[in-house]
C-alpha atoms as a PDB file:
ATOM      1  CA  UNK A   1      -7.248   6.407  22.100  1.00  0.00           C
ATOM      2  CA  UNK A   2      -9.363   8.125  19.332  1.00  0.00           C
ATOM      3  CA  UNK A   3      -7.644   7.234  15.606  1.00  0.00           C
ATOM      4  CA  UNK A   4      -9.117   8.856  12.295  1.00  0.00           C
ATOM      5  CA  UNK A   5      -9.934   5.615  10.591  1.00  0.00           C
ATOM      6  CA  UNK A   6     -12.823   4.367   8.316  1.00  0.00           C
ATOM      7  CA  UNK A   7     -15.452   2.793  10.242  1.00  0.00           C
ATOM      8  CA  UNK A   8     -14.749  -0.637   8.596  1.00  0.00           C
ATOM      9  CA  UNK A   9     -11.257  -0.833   9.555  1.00  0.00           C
ATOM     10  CA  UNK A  10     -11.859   0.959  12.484  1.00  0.00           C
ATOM     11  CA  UNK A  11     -13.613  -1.620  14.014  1.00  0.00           C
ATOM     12  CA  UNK A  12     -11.663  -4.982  12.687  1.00  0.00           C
ATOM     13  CA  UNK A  13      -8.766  -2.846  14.069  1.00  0.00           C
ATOM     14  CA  UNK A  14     -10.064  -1.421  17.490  1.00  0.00           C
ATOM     15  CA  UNK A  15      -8.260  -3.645  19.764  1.00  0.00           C
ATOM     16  CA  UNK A  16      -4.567  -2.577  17.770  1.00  0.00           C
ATOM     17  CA  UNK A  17      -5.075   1.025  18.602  1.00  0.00           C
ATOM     18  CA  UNK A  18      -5.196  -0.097  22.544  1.00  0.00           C
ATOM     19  CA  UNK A  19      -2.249  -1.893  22.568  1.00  0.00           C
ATOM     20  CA  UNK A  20       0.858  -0.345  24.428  1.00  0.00           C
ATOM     21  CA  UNK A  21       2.914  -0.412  20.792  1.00  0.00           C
ATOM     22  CA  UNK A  22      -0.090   2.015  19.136  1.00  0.00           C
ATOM     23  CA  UNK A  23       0.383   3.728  22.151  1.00  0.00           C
ATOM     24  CA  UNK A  24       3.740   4.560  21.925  1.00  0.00           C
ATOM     25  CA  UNK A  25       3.974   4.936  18.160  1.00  0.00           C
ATOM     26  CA  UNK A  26       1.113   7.607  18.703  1.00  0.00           C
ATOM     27  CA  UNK A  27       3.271   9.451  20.956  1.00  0.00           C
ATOM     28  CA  UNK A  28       6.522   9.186  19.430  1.00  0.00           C
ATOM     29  CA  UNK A  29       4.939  10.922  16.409  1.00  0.00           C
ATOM     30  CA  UNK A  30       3.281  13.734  18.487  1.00  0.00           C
ATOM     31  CA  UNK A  31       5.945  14.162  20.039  1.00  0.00           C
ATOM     32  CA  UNK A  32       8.214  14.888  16.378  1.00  0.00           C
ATOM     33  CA  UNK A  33       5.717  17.217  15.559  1.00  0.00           C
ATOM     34  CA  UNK A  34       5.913  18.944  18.726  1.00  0.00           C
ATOM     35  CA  UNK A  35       9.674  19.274  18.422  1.00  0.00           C
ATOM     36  CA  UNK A  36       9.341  20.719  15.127  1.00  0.00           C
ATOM     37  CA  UNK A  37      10.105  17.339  12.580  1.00  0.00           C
ATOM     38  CA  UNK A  38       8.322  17.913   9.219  1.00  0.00           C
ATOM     39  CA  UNK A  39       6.167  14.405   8.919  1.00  0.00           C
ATOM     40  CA  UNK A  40       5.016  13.125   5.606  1.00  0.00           C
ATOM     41  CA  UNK A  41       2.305  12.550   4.455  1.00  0.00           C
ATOM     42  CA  UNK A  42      -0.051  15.116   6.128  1.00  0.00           C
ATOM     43  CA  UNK A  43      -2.134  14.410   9.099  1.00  0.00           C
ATOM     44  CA  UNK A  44      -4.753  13.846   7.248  1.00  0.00           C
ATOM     45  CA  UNK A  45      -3.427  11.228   4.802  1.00  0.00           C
ATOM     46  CA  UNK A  46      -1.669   9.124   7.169  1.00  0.00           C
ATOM     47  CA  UNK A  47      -4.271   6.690   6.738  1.00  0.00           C
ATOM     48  CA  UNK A  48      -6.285   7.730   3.156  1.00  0.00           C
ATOM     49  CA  UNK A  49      -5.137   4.054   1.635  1.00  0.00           C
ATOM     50  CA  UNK A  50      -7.875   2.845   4.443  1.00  0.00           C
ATOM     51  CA  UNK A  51     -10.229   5.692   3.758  1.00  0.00           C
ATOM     52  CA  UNK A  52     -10.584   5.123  -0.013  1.00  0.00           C
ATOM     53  CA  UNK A  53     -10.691   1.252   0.510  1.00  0.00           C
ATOM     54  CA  UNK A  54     -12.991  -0.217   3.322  1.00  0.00           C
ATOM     55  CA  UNK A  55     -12.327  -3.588   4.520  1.00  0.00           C
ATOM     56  CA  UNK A  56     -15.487  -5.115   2.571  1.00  0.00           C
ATOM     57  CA  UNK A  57     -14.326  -3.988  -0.848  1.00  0.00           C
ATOM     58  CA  UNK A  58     -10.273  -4.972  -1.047  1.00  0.00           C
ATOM     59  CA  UNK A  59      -9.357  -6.813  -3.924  1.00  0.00           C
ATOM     60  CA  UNK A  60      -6.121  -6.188  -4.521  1.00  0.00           C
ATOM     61  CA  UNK A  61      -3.211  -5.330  -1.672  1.00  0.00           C
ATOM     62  CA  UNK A  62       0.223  -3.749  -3.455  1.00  0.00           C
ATOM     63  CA  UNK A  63       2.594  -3.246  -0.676  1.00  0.00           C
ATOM     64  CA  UNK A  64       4.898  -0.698  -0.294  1.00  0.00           C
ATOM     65  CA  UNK A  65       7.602  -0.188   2.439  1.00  0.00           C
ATOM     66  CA  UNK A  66       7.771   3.424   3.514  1.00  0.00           C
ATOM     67  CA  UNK A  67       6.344   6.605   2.198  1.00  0.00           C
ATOM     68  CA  UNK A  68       8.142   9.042  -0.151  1.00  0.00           C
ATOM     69  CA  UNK A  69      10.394  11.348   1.827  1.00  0.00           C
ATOM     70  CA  UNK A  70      10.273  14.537  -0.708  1.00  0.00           C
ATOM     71  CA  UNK A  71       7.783  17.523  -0.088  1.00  0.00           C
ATOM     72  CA  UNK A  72       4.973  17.184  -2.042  1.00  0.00           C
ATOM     73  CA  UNK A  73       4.763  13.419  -2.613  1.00  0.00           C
ATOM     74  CA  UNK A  74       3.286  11.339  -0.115  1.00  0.00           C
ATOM     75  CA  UNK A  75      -0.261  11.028   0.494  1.00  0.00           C
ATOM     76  CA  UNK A  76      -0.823   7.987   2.308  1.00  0.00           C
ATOM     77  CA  UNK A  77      -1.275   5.333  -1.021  1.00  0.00           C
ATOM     78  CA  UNK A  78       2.149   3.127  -1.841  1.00  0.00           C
ATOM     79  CA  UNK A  79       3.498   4.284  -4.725  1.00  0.00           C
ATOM     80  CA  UNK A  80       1.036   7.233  -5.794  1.00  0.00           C
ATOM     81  CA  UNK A  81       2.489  10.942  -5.720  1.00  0.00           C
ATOM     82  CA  UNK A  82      -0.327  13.800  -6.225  1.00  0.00           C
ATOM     83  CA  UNK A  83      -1.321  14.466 -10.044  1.00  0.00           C
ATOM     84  CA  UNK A  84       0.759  17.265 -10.152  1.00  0.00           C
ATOM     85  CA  UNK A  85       4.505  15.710  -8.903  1.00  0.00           C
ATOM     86  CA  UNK A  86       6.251  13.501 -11.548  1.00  0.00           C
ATOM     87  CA  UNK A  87       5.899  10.055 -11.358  1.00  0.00           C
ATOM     88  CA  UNK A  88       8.571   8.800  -9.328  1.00  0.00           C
ATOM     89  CA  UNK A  89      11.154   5.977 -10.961  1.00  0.00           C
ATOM     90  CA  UNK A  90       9.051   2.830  -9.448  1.00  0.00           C
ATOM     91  CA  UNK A  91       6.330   4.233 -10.330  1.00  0.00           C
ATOM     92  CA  UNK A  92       6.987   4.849 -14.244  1.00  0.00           C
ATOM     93  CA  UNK A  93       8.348   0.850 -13.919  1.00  0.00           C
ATOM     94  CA  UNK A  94       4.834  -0.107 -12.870  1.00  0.00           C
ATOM     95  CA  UNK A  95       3.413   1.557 -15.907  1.00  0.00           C
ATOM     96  CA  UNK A  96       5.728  -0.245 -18.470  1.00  0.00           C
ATOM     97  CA  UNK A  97       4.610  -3.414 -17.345  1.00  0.00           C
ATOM     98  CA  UNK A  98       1.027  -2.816 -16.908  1.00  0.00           C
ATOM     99  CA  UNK A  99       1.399  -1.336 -20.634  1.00  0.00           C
ATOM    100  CA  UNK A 100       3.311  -4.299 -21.724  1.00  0.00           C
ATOM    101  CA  UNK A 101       1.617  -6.735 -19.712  1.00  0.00           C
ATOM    102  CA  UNK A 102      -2.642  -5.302 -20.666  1.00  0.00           C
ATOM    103  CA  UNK A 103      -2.259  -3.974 -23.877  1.00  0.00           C
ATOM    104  CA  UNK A 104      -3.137  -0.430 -22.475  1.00  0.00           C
ATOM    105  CA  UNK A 105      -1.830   2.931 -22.345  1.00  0.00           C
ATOM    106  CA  UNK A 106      -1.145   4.815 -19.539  1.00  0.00           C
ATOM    107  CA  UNK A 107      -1.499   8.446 -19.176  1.00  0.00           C
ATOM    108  CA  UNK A 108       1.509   8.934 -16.624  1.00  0.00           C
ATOM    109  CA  UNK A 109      -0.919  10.586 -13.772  1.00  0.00           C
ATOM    110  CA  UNK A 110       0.804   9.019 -10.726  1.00  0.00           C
ATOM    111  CA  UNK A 111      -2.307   9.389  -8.475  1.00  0.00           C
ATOM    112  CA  UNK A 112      -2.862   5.880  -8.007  1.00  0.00           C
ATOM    113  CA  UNK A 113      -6.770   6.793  -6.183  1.00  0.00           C
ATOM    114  CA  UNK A 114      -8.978   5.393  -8.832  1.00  0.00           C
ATOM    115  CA  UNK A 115      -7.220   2.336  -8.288  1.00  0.00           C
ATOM    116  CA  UNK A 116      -7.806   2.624  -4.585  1.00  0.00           C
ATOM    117  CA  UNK A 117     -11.831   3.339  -5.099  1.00  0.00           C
ATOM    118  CA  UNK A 118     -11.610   0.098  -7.462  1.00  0.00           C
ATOM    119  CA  UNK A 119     -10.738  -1.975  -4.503  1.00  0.00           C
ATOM    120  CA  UNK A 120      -7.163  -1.931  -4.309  1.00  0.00           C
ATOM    121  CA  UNK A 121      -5.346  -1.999  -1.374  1.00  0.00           C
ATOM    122  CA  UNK A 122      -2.122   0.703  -1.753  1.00  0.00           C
ATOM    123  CA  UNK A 123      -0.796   0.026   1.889  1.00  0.00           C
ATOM    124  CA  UNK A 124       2.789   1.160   2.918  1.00  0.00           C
ATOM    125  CA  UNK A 125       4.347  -1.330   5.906  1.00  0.00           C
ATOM    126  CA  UNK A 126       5.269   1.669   7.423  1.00  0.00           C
ATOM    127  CA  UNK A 127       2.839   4.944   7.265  1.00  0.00           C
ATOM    128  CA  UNK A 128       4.775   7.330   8.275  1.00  0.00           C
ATOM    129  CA  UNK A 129       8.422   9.431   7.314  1.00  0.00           C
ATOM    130  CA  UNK A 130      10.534  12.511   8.270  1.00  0.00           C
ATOM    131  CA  UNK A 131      11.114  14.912   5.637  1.00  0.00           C
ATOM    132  CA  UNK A 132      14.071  13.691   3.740  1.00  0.00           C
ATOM    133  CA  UNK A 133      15.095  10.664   5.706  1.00  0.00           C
ATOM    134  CA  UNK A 134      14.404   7.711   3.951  1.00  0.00           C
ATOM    135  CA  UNK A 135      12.623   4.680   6.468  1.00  0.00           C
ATOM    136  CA  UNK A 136      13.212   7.322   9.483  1.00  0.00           C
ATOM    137  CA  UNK A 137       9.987   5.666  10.810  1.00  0.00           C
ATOM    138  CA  UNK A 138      10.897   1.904  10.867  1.00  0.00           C
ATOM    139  CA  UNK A 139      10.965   0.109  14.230  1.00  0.00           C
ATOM    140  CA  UNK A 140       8.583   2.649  15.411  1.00  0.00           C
ATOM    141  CA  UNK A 141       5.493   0.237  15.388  1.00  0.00           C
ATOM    142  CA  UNK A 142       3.744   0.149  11.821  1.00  0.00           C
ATOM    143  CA  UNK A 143       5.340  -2.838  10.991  1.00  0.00           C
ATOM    144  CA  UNK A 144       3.166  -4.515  13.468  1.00  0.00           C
ATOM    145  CA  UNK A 145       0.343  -2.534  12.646  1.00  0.00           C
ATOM    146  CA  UNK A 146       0.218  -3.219   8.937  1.00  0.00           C
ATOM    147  CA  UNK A 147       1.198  -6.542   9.740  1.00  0.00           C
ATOM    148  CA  UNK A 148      -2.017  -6.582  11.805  1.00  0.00           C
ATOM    149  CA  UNK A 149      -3.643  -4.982   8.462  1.00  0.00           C
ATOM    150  CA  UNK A 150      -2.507  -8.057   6.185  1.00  0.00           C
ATOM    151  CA  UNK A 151      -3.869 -10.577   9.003  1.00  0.00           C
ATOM    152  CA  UNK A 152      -7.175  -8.874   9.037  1.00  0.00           C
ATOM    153  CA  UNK A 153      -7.443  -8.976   5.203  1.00  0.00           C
ATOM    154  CA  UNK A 154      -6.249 -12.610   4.971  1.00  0.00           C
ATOM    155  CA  UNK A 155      -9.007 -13.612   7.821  1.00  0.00           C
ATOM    156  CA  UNK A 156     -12.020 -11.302   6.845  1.00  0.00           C
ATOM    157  CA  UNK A 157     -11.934 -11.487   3.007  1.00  0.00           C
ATOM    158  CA  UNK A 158     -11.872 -14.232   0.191  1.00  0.00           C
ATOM    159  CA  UNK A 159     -10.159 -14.557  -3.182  1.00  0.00           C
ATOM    160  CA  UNK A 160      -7.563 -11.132  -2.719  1.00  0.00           C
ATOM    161  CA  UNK A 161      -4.901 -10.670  -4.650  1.00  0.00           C
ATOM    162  CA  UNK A 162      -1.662  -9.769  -2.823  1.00  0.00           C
ATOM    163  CA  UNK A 163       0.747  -8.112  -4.688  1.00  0.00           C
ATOM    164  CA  UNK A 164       4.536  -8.575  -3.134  1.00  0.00           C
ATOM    165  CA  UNK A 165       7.623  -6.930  -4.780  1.00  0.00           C
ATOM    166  CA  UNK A 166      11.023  -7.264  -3.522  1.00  0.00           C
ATOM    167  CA  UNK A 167      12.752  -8.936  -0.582  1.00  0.00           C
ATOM    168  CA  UNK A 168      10.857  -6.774   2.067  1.00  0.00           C
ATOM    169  CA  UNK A 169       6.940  -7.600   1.066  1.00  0.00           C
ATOM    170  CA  UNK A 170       8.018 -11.064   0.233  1.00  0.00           C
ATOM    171  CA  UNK A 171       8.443 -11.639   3.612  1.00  0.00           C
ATOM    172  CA  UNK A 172       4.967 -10.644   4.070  1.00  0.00           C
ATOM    173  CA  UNK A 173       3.624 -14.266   2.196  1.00  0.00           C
ATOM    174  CA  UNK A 174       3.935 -16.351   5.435  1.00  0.00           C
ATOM    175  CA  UNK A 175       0.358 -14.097   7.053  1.00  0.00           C
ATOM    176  CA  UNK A 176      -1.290 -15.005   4.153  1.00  0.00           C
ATOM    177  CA  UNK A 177      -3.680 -18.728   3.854  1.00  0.00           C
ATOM    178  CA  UNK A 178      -2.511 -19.465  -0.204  1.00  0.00           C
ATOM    179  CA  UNK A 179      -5.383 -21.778  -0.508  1.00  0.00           C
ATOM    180  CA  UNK A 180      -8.338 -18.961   0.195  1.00  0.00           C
ATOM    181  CA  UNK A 181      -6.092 -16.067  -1.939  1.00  0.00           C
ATOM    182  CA  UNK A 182      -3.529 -15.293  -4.932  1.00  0.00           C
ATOM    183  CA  UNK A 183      -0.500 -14.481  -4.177  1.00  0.00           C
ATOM    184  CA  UNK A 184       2.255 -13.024  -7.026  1.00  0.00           C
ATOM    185  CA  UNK A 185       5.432 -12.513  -6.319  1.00  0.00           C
ATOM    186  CA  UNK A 186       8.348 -10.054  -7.751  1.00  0.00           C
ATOM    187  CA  UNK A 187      11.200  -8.275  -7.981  1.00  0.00           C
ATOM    188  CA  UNK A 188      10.630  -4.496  -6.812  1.00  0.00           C
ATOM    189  CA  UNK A 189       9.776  -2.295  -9.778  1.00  0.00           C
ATOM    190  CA  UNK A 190      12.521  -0.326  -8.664  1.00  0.00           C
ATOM    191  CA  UNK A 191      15.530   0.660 -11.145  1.00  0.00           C
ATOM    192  CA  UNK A 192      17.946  -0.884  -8.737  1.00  0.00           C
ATOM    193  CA  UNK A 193      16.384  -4.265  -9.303  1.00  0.00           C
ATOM    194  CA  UNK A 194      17.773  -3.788 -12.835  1.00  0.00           C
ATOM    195  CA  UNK A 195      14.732  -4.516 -14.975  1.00  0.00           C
ATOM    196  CA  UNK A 196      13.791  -8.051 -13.006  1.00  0.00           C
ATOM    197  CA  UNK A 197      10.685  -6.689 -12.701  1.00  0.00           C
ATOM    198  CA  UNK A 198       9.275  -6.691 -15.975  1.00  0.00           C
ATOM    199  CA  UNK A 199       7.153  -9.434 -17.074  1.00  0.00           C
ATOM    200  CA  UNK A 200       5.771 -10.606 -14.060  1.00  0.00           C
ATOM    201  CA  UNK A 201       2.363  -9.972 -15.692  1.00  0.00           C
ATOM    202  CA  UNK A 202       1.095  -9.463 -12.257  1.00  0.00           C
ATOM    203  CA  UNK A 203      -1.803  -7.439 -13.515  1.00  0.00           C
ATOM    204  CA  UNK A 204      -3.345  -9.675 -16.130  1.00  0.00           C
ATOM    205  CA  UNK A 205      -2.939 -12.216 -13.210  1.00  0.00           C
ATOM    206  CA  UNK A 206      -4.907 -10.310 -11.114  1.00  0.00           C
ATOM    207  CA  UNK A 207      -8.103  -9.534 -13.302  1.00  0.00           C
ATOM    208  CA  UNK A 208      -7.875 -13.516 -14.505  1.00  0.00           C
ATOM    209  CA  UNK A 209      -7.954 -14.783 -10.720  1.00  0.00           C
ATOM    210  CA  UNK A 210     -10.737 -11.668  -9.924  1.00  0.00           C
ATOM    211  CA  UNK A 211     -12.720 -12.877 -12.852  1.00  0.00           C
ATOM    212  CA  UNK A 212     -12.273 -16.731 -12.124  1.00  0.00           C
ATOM    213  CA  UNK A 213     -14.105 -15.502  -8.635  1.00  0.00           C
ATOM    214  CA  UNK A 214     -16.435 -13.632  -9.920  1.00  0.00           C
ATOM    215  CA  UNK A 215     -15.766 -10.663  -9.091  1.00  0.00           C
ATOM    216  CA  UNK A 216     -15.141  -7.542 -11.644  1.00  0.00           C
ATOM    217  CA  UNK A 217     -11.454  -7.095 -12.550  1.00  0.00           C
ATOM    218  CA  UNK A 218      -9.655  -4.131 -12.041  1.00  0.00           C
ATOM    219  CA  UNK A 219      -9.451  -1.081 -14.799  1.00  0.00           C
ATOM    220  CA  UNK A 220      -5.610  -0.311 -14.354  1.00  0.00           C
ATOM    221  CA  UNK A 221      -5.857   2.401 -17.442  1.00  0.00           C
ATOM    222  CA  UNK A 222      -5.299   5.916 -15.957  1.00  0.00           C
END
């Protein structure tokens, strides 16, 4: 089957797309649409994280879980809403620490894309959601997928840093070799984690480790 992929990924990932789970995610989506289910994000978007950052250039992974479920918000990078939706609560946590934590101040856009054209990584586990149905999509495939995704990155790349917030992308640690790449480790920046996010310093942490590899640190002001 034909996927809408950069070419980088494309390839590492061809032989995912064949499998029978691809195969049936693909149509189980289709077949939504067909029936009328609004799907977020767009088309088009579904895999923009990928677009924005080829394989050769990832620095820096931040996982998400699933995709915002409101109209207007998702397009296809964890965490980032358009520049014209309000930041969302996780989002406006992520920004207090990287204030706190740099030294810098933040402008509040919550389009995360220069970030993404930097090098990071802003992968959901799961890609897709129905409108207003929180993790409608899980157990339809992307889990193995991204998991797939994190595999690739850990085998293809050197010195990335993987950022893993709550419960859910802490369990993503055991696909990644600790010895070749940093991982850091949190609670989710969301509100419901009541605070226990703040002062992980996982930014600083990332730009130190970058930096100790060579490699130019990422500009986290927006």
């Amino acid at each position: 089957m034909s996927v809408n992929i950069e070419q980088s990924w494309g390839r590492a990932l061809a032989s995912e797309f064949e499998k029978d789970y691809f195969k049936s995610l693909a149509l189980k989506l289709h077949q939504l649409k067909a029936g009328g289910h609004v799907i977020y994000p767009p088309g088009p978007q579904i895999f923009k994280a990928f677009e924005l950052c080829p394989l050769d250039k990832v620095k820096v992974v931040i996982l998400g879980q699933d995709p915002y479920h409101g109209y207007g918000q998702a397009m296809g990078l964890s965490f980032s809403v358009p520049s014209n939706v309000p930041a969302p609560p996780s989002l406006k946590n992520i920004f207090k620490e990287i204030s706190a934590d740099c030294g810098i101040e933040m402008s509040g856009s919550p389009d995360l894309s220069p970030w993404a054209t930097q090098g990071v990584l802003l992968l959901n586990a799961i890609l897709t959601v129905e409108a207003n149905m929180a993790a409608s999509h899980r157990g339809f495939g992307w889990e193995t997928f991204t998991d797939a995704v994190i595999s690739c990155i850990n085998r293809e790349c050197d010195s990335v840093v993987f950022m893993l917030w709550g419960n859910f992308a802490r369990s993503k640690a055991v696909l990644i070799d600790r010895s070749k790449h940093l991982v850091l480790e949190a609670a989710h920046p969301s509100p419901l984690a009541r605070g226990a996010f703040f002062g992980c310093r996982h930014f600083s942490q990332a730009n130190n480790f970058l930096s100790s590899r060579g490699k130019t640190p990422i500009n986290w002001q927006l």
